[in-house]
PDB file of N, CA and C in Angstrom:
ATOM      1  N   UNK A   1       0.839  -1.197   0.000  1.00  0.00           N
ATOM      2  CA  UNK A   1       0.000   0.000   0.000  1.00  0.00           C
ATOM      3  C   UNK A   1       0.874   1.246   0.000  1.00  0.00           C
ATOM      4  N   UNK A   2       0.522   2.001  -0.865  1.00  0.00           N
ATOM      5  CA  UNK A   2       1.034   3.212  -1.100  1.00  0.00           C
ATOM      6  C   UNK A   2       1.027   3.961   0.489  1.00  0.00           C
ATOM      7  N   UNK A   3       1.987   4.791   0.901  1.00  0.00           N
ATOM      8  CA  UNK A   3       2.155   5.593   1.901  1.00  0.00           C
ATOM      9  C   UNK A   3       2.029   7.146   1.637  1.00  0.00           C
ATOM     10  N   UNK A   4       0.866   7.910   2.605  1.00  0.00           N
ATOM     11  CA  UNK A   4       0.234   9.096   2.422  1.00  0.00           C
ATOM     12  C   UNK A   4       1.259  10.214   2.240  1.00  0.00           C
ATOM     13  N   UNK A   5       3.061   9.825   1.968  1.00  0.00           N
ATOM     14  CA  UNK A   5       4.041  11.099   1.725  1.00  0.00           C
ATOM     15  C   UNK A   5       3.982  10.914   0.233  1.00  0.00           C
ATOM     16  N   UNK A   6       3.726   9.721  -0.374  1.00  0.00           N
ATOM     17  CA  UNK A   6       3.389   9.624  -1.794  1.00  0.00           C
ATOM     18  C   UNK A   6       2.469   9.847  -2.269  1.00  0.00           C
ATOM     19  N   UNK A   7       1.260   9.452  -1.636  1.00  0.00           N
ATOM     20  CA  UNK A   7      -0.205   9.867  -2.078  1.00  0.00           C
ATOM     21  C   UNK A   7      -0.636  11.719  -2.078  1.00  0.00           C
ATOM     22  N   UNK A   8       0.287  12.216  -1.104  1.00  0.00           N
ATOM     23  CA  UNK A   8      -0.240  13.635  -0.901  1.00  0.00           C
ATOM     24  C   UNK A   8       0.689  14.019  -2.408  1.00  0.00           C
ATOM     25  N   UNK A   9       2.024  13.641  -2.460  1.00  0.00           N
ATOM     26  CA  UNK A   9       2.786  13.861  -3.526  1.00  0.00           C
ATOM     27  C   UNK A   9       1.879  14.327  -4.490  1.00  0.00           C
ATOM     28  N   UNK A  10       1.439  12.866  -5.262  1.00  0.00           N
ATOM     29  CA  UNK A  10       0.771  12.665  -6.163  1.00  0.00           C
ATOM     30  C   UNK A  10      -0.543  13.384  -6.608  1.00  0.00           C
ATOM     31  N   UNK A  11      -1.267  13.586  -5.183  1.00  0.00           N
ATOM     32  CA  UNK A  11      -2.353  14.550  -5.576  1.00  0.00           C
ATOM     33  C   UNK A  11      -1.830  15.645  -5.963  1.00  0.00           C
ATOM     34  N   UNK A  12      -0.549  16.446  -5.161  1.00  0.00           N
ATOM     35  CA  UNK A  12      -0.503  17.477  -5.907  1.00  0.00           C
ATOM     36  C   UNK A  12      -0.093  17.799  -6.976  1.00  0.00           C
ATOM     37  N   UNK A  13       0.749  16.843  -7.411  1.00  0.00           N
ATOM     38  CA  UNK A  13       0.758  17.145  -8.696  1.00  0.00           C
ATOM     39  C   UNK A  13      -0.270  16.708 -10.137  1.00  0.00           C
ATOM     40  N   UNK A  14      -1.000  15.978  -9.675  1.00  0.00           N
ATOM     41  CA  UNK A  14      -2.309  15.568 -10.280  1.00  0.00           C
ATOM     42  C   UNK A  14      -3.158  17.184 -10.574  1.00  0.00           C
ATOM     43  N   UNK A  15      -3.277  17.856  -9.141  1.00  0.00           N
ATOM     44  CA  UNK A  15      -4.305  18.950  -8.890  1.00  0.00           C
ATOM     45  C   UNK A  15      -2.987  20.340  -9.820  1.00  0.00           C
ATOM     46  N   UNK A  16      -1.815  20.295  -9.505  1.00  0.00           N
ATOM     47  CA  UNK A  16      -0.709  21.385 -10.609  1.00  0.00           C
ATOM     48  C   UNK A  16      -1.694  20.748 -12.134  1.00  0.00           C
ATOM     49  N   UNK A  17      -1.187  19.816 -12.478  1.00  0.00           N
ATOM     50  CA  UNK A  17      -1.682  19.515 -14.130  1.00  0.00           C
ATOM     51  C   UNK A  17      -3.183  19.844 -14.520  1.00  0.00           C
ATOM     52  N   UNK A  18      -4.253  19.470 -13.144  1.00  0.00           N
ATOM     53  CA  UNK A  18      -5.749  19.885 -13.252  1.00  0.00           C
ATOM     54  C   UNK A  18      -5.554  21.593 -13.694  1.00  0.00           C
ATOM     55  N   UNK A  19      -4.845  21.963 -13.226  1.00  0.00           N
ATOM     56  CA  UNK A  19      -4.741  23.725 -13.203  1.00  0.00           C
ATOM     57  C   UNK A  19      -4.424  23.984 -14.167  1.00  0.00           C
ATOM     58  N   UNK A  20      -3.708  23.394 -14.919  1.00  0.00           N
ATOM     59  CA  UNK A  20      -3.429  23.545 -16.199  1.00  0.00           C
ATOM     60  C   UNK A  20      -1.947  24.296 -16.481  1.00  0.00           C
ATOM     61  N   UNK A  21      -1.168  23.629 -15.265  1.00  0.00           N
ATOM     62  CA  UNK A  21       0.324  24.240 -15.153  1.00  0.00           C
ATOM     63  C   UNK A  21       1.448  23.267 -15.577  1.00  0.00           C
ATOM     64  N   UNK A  22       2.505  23.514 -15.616  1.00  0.00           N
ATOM     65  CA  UNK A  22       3.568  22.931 -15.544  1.00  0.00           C
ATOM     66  C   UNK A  22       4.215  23.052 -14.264  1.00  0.00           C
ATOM     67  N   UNK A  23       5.244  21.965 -13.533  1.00  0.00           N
ATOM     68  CA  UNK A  23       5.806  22.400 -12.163  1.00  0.00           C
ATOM     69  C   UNK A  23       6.266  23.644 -12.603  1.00  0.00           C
ATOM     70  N   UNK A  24       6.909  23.775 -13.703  1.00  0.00           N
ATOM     71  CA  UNK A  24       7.626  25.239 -13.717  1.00  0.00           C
ATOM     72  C   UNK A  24       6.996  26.518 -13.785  1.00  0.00           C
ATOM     73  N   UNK A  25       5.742  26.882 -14.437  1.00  0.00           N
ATOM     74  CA  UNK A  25       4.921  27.919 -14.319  1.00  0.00           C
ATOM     75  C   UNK A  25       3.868  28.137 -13.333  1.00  0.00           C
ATOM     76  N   UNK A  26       4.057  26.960 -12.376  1.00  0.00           N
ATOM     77  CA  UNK A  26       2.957  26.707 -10.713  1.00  0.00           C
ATOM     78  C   UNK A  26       3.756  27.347  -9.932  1.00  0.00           C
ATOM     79  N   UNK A  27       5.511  26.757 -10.264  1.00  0.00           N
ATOM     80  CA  UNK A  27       6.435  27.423  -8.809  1.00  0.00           C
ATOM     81  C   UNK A  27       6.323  28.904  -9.494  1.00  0.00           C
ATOM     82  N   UNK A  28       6.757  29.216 -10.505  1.00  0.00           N
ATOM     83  CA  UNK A  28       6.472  31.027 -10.801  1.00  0.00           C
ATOM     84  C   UNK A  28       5.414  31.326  -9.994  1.00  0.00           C
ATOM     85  N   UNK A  29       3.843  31.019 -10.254  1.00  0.00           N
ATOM     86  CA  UNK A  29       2.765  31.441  -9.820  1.00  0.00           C
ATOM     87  C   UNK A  29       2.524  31.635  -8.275  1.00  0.00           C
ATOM     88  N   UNK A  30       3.430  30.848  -7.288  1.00  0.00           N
ATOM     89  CA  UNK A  30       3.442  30.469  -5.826  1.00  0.00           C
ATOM     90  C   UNK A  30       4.496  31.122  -5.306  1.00  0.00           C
ATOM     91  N   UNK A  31       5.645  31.042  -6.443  1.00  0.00           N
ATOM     92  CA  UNK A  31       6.330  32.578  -6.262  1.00  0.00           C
ATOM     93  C   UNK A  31       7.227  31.229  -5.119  1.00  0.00           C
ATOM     94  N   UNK A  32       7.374  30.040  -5.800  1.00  0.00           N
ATOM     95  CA  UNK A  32       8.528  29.102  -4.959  1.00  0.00           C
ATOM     96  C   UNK A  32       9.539  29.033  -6.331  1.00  0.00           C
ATOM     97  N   UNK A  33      11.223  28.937  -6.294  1.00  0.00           N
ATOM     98  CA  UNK A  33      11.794  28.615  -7.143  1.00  0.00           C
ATOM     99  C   UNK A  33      11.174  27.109  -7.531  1.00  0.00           C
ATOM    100  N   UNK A  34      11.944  26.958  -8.728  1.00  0.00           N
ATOM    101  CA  UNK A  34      11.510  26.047  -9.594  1.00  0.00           C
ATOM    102  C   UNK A  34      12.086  24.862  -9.172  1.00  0.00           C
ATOM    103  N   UNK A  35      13.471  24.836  -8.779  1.00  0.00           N
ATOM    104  CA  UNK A  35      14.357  23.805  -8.641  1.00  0.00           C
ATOM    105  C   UNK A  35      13.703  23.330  -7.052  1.00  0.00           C
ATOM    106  N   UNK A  36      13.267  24.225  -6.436  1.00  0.00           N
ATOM    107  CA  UNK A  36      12.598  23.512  -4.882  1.00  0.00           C
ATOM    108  C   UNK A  36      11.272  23.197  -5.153  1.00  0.00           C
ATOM    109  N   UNK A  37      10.519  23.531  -6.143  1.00  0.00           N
ATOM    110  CA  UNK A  37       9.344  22.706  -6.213  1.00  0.00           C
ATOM    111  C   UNK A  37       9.547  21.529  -6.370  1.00  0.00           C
ATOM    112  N   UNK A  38      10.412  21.364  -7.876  1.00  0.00           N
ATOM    113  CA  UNK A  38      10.720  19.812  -7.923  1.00  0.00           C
ATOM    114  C   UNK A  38      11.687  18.816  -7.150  1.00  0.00           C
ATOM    115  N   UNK A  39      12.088  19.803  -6.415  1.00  0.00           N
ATOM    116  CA  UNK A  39      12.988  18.656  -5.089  1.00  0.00           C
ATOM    117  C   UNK A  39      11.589  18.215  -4.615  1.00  0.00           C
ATOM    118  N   UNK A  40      11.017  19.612  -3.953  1.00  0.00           N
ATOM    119  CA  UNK A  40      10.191  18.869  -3.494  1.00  0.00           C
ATOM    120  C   UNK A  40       8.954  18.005  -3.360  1.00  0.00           C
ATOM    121  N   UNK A  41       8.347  17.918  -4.798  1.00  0.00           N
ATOM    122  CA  UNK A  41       8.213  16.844  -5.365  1.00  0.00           C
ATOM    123  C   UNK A  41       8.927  15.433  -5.552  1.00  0.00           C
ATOM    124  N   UNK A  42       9.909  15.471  -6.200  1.00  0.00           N
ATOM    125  CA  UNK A  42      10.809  13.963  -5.756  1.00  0.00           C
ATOM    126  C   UNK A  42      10.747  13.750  -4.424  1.00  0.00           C
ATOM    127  N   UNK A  43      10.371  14.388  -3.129  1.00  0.00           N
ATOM    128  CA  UNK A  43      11.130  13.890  -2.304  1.00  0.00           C
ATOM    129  C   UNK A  43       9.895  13.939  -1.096  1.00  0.00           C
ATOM    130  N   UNK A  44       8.696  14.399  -1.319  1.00  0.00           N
ATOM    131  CA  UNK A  44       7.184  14.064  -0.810  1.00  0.00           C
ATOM    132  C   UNK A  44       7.623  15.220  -0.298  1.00  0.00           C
ATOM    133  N   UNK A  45       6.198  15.806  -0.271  1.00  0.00           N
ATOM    134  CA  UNK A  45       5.796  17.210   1.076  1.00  0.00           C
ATOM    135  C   UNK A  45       5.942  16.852   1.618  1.00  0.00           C
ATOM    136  N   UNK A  46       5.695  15.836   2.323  1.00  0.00           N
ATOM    137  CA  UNK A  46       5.877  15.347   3.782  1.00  0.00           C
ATOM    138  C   UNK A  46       7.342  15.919   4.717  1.00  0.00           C
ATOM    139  N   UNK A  47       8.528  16.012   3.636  1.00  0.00           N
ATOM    140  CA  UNK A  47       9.663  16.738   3.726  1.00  0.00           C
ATOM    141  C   UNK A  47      10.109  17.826   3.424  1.00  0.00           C
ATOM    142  N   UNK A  48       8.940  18.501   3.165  1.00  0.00           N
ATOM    143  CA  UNK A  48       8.922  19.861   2.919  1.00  0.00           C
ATOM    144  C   UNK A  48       8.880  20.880   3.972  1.00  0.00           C
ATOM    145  N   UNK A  49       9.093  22.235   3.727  1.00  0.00           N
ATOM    146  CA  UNK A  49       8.848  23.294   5.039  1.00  0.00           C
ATOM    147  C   UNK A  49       7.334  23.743   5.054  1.00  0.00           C
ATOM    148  N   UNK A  50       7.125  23.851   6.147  1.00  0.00           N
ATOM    149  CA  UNK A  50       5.543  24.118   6.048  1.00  0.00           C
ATOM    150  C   UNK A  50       5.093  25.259   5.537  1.00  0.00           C
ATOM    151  N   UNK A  51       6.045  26.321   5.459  1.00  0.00           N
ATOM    152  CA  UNK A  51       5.887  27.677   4.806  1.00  0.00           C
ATOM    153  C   UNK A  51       5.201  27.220   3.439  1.00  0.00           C
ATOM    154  N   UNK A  52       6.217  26.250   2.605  1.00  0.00           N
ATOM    155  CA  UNK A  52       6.243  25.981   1.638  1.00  0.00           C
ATOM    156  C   UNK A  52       5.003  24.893   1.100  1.00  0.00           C
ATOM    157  N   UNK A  53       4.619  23.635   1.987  1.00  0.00           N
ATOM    158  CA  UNK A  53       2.905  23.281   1.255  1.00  0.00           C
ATOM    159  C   UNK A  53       2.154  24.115   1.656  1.00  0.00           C
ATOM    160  N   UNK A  54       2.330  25.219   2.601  1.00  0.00           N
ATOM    161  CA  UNK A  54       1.261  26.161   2.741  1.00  0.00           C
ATOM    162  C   UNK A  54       0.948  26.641   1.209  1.00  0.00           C
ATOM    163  N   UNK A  55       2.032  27.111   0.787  1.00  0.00           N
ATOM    164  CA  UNK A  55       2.098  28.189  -0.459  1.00  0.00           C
ATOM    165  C   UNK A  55       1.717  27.383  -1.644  1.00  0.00           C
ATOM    166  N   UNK A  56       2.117  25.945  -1.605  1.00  0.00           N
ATOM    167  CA  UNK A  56       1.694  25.052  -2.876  1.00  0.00           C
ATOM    168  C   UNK A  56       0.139  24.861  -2.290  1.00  0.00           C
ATOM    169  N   UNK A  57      -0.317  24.841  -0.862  1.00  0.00           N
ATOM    170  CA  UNK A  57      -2.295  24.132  -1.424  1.00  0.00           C
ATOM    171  C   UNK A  57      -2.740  25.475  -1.569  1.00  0.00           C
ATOM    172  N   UNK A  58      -2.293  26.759  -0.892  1.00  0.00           N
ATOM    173  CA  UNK A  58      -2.992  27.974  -1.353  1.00  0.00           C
ATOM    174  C   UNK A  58      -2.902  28.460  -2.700  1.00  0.00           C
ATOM    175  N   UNK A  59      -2.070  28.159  -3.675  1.00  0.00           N
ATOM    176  CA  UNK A  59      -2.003  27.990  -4.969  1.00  0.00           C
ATOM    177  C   UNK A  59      -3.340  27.341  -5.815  1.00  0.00           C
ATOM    178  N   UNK A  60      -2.982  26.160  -5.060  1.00  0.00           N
ATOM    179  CA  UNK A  60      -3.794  25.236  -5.728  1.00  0.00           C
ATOM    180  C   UNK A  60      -5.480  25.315  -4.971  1.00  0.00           C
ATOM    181  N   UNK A  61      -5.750  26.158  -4.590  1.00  0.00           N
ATOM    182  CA  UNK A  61      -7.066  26.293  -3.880  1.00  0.00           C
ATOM    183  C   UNK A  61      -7.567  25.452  -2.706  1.00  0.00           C
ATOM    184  N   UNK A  62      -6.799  24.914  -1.679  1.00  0.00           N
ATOM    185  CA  UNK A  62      -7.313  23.997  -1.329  1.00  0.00           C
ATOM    186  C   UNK A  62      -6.154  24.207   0.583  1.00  0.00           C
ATOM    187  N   UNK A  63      -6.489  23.761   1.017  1.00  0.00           N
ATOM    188  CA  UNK A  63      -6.371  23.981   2.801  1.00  0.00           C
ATOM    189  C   UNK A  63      -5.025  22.559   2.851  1.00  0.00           C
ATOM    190  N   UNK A  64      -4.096  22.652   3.828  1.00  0.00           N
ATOM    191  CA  UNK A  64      -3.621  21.355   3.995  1.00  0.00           C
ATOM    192  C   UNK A  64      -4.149  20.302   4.533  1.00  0.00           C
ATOM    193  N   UNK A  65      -5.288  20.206   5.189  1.00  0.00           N
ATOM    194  CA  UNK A  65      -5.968  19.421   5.894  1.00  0.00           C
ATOM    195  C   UNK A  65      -6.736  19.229   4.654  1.00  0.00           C
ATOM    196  N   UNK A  66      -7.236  19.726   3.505  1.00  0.00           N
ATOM    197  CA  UNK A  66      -7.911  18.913   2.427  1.00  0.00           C
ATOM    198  C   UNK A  66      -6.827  17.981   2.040  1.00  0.00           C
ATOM    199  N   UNK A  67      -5.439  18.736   1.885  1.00  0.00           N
ATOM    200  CA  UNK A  67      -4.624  17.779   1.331  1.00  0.00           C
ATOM    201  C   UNK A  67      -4.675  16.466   1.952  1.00  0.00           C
ATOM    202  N   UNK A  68      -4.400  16.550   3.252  1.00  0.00           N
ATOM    203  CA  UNK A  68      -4.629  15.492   4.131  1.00  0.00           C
ATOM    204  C   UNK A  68      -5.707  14.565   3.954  1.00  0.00           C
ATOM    205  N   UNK A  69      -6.657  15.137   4.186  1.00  0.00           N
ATOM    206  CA  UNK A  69      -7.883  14.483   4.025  1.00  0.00           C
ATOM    207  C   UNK A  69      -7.708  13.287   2.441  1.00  0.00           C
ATOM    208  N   UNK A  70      -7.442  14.536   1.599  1.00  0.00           N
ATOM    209  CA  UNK A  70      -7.692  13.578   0.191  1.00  0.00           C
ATOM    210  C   UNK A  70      -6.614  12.158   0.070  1.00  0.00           C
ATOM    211  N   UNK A  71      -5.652  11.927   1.084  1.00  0.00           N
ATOM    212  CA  UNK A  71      -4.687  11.572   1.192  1.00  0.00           C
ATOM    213  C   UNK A  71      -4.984  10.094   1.686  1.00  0.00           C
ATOM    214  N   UNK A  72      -6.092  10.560   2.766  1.00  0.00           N
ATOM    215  CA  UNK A  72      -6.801   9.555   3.211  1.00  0.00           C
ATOM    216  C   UNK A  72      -7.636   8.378   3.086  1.00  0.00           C
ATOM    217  N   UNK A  73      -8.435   9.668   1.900  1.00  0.00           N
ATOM    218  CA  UNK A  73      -9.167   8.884   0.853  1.00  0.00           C
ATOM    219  C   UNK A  73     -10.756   9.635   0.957  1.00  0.00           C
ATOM    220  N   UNK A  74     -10.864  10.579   1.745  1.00  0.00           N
ATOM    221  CA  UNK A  74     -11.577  11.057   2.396  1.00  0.00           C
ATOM    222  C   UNK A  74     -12.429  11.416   1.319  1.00  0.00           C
ATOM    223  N   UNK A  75     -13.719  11.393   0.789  1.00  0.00           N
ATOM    224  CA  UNK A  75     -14.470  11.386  -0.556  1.00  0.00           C
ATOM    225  C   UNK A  75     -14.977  13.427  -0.207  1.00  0.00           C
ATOM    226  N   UNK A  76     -15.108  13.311   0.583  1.00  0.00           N
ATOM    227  CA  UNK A  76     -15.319  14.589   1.080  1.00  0.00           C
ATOM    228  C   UNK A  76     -14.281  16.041   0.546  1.00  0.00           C
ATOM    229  N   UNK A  77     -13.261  15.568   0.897  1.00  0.00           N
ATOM    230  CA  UNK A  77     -12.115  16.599   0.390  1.00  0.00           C
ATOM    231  C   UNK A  77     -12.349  16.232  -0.768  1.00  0.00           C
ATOM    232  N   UNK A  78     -12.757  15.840  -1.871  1.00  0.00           N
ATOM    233  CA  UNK A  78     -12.891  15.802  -2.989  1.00  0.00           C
ATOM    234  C   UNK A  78     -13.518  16.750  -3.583  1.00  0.00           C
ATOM    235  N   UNK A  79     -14.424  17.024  -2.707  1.00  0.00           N
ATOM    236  CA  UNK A  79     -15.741  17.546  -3.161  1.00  0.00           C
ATOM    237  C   UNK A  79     -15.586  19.582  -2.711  1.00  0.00           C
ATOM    238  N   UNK A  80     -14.458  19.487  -1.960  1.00  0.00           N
ATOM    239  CA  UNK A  80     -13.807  20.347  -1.371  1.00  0.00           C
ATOM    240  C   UNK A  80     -12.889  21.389  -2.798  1.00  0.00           C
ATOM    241  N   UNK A  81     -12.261  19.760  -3.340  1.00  0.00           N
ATOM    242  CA  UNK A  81     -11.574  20.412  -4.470  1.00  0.00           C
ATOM    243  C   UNK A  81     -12.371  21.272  -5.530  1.00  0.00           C
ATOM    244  N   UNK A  82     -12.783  20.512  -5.539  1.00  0.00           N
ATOM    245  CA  UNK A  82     -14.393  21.226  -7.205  1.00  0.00           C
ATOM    246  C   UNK A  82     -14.992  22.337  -6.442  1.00  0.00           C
ATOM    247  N   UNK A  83     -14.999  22.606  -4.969  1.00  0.00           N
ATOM    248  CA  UNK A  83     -15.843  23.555  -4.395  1.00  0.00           C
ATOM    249  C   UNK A  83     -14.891  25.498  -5.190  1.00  0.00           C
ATOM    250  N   UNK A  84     -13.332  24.259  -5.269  1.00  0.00           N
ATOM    251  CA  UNK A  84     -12.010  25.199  -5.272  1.00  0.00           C
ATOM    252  C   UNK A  84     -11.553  25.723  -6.544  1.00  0.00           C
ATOM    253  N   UNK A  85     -12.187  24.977  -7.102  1.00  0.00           N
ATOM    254  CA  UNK A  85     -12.067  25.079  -8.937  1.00  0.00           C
ATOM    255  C   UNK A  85     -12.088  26.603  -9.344  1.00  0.00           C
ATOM    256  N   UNK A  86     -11.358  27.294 -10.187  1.00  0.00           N
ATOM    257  CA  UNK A  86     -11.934  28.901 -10.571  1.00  0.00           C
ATOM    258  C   UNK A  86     -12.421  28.609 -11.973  1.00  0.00           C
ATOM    259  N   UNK A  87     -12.032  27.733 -12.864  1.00  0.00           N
ATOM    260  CA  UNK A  87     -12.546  28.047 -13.846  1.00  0.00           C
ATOM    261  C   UNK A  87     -13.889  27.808 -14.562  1.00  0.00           C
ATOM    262  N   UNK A  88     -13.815  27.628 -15.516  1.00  0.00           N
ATOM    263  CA  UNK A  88     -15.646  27.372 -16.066  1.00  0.00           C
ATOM    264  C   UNK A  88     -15.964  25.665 -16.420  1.00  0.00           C
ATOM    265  N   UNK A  89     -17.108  25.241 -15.729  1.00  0.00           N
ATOM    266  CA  UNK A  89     -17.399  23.926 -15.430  1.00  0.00           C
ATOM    267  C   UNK A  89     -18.436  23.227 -17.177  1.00  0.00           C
ATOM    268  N   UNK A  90     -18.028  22.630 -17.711  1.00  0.00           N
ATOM    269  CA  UNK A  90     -18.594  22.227 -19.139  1.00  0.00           C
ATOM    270  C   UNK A  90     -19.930  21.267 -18.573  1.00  0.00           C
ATOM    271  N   UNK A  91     -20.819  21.047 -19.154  1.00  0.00           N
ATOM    272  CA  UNK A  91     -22.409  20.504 -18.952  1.00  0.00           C
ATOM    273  C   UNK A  91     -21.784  18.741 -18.479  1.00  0.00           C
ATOM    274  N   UNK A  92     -20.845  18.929 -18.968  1.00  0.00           N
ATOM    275  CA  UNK A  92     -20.398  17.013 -18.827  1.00  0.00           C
ATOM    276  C   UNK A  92     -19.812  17.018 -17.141  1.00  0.00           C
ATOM    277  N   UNK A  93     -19.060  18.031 -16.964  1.00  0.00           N
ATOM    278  CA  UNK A  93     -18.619  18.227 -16.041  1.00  0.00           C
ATOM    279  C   UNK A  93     -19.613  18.580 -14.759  1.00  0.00           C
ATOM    280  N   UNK A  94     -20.971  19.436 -14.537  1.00  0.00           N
ATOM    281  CA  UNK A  94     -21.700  19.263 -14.113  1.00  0.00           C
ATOM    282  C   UNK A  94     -22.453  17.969 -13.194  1.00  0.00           C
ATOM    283  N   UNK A  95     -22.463  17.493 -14.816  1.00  0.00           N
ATOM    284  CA  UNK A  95     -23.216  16.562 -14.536  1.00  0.00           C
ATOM    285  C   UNK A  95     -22.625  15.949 -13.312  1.00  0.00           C
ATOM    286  N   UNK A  96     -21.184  15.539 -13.906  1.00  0.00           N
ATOM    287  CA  UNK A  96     -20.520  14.465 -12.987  1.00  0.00           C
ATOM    288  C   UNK A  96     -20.311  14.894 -11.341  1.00  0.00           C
ATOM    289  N   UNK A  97     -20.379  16.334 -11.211  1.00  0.00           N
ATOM    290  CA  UNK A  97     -20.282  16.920 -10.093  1.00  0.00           C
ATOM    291  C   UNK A  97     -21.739  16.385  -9.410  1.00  0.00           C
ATOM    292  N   UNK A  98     -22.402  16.408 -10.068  1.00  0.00           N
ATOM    293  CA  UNK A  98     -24.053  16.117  -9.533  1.00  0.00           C
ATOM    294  C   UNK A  98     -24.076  14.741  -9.512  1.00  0.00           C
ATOM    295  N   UNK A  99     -23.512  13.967 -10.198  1.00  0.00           N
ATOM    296  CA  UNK A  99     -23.772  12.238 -10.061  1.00  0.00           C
ATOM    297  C   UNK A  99     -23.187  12.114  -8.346  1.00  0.00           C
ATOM    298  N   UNK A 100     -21.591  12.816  -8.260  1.00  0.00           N
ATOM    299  CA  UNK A 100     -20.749  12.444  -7.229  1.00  0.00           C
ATOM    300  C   UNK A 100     -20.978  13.035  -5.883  1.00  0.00           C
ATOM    301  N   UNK A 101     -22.162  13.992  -5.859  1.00  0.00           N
ATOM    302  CA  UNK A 101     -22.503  14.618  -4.826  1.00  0.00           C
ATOM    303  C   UNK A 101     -23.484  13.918  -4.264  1.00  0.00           C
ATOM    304  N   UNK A 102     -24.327  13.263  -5.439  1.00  0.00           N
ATOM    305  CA  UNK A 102     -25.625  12.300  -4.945  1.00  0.00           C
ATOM    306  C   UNK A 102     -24.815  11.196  -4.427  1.00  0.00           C
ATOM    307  N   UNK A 103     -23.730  10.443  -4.939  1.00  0.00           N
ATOM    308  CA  UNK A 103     -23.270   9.172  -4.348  1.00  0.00           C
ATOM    309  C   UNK A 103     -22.992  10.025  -3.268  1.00  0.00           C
ATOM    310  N   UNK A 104     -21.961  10.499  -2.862  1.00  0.00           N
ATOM    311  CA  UNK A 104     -21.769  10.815  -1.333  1.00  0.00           C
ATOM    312  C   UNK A 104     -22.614  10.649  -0.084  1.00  0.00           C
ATOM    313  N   UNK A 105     -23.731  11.425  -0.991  1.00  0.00           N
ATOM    314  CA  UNK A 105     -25.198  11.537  -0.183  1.00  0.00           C
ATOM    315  C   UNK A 105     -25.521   9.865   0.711  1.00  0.00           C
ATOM    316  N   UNK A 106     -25.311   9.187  -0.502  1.00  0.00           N
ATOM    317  CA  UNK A 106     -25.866   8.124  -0.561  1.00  0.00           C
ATOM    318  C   UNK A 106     -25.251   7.387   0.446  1.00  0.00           C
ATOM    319  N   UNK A 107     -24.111   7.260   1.255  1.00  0.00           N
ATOM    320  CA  UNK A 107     -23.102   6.283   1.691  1.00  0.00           C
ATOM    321  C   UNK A 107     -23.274   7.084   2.671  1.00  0.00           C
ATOM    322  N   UNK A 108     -23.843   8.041   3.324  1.00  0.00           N
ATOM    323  CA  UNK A 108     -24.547   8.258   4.371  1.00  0.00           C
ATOM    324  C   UNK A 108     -24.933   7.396   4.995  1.00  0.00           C
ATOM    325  N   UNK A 109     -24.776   7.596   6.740  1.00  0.00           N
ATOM    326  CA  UNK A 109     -25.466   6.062   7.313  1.00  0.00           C
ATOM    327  C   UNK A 109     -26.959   6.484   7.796  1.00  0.00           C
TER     328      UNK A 109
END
């Protein structure tokens, strides 16, 4: 099983590419050099300075405890992310926001 210094990794750079960045034009945007984004990427946030995933989830719209959360598996911080989204949502995309809000619902006890 994957371990949550890889999984948080991975989301973020999953959620950089959702944005429609490159590591190199995300660290411009966060205003982190380039060469310490991608250390710190190779090398998990988890080993990062906290100054610094502060500045990468506030980038990326999203709290470190979502990070956490999503890390977890937490279906919730998911829903957190799309809450975080700025740009414009396509009818397909909707939809799916509305399918995944009803499942949530659903797994309610």
């Amino acid at each position: 099983m994957e371990n949550q210094v890889d999984t948080r990794t991975k989301i973020v750079e999953r959620l950089i590419d959702e944005k429609g960045h490159t590591v190199k034009s995300f660290a411009r945007e966060i205003d982190i050099p380039y060469t310490t984004l991608r250390s710190i990427l190779k090398r998990g946030i988890g080993n990062s300075s906290v100054d610094n995933v502060i500045k990468i989830c506030k980038g990326l719209g999203i709290t470190t405890e979502d990070l956490q959360n999503m890390a977890e598996g937490d279906d919730d911080a998911n829903m957190t992310i799309a809450a975080h989204f700025d740009g414009d949502w396509t009818e397909e995309e909707l939809k799916q926001l509305e399918s995944f809000k009803n499942y949530l619902k659903s797994q309610r006890g």
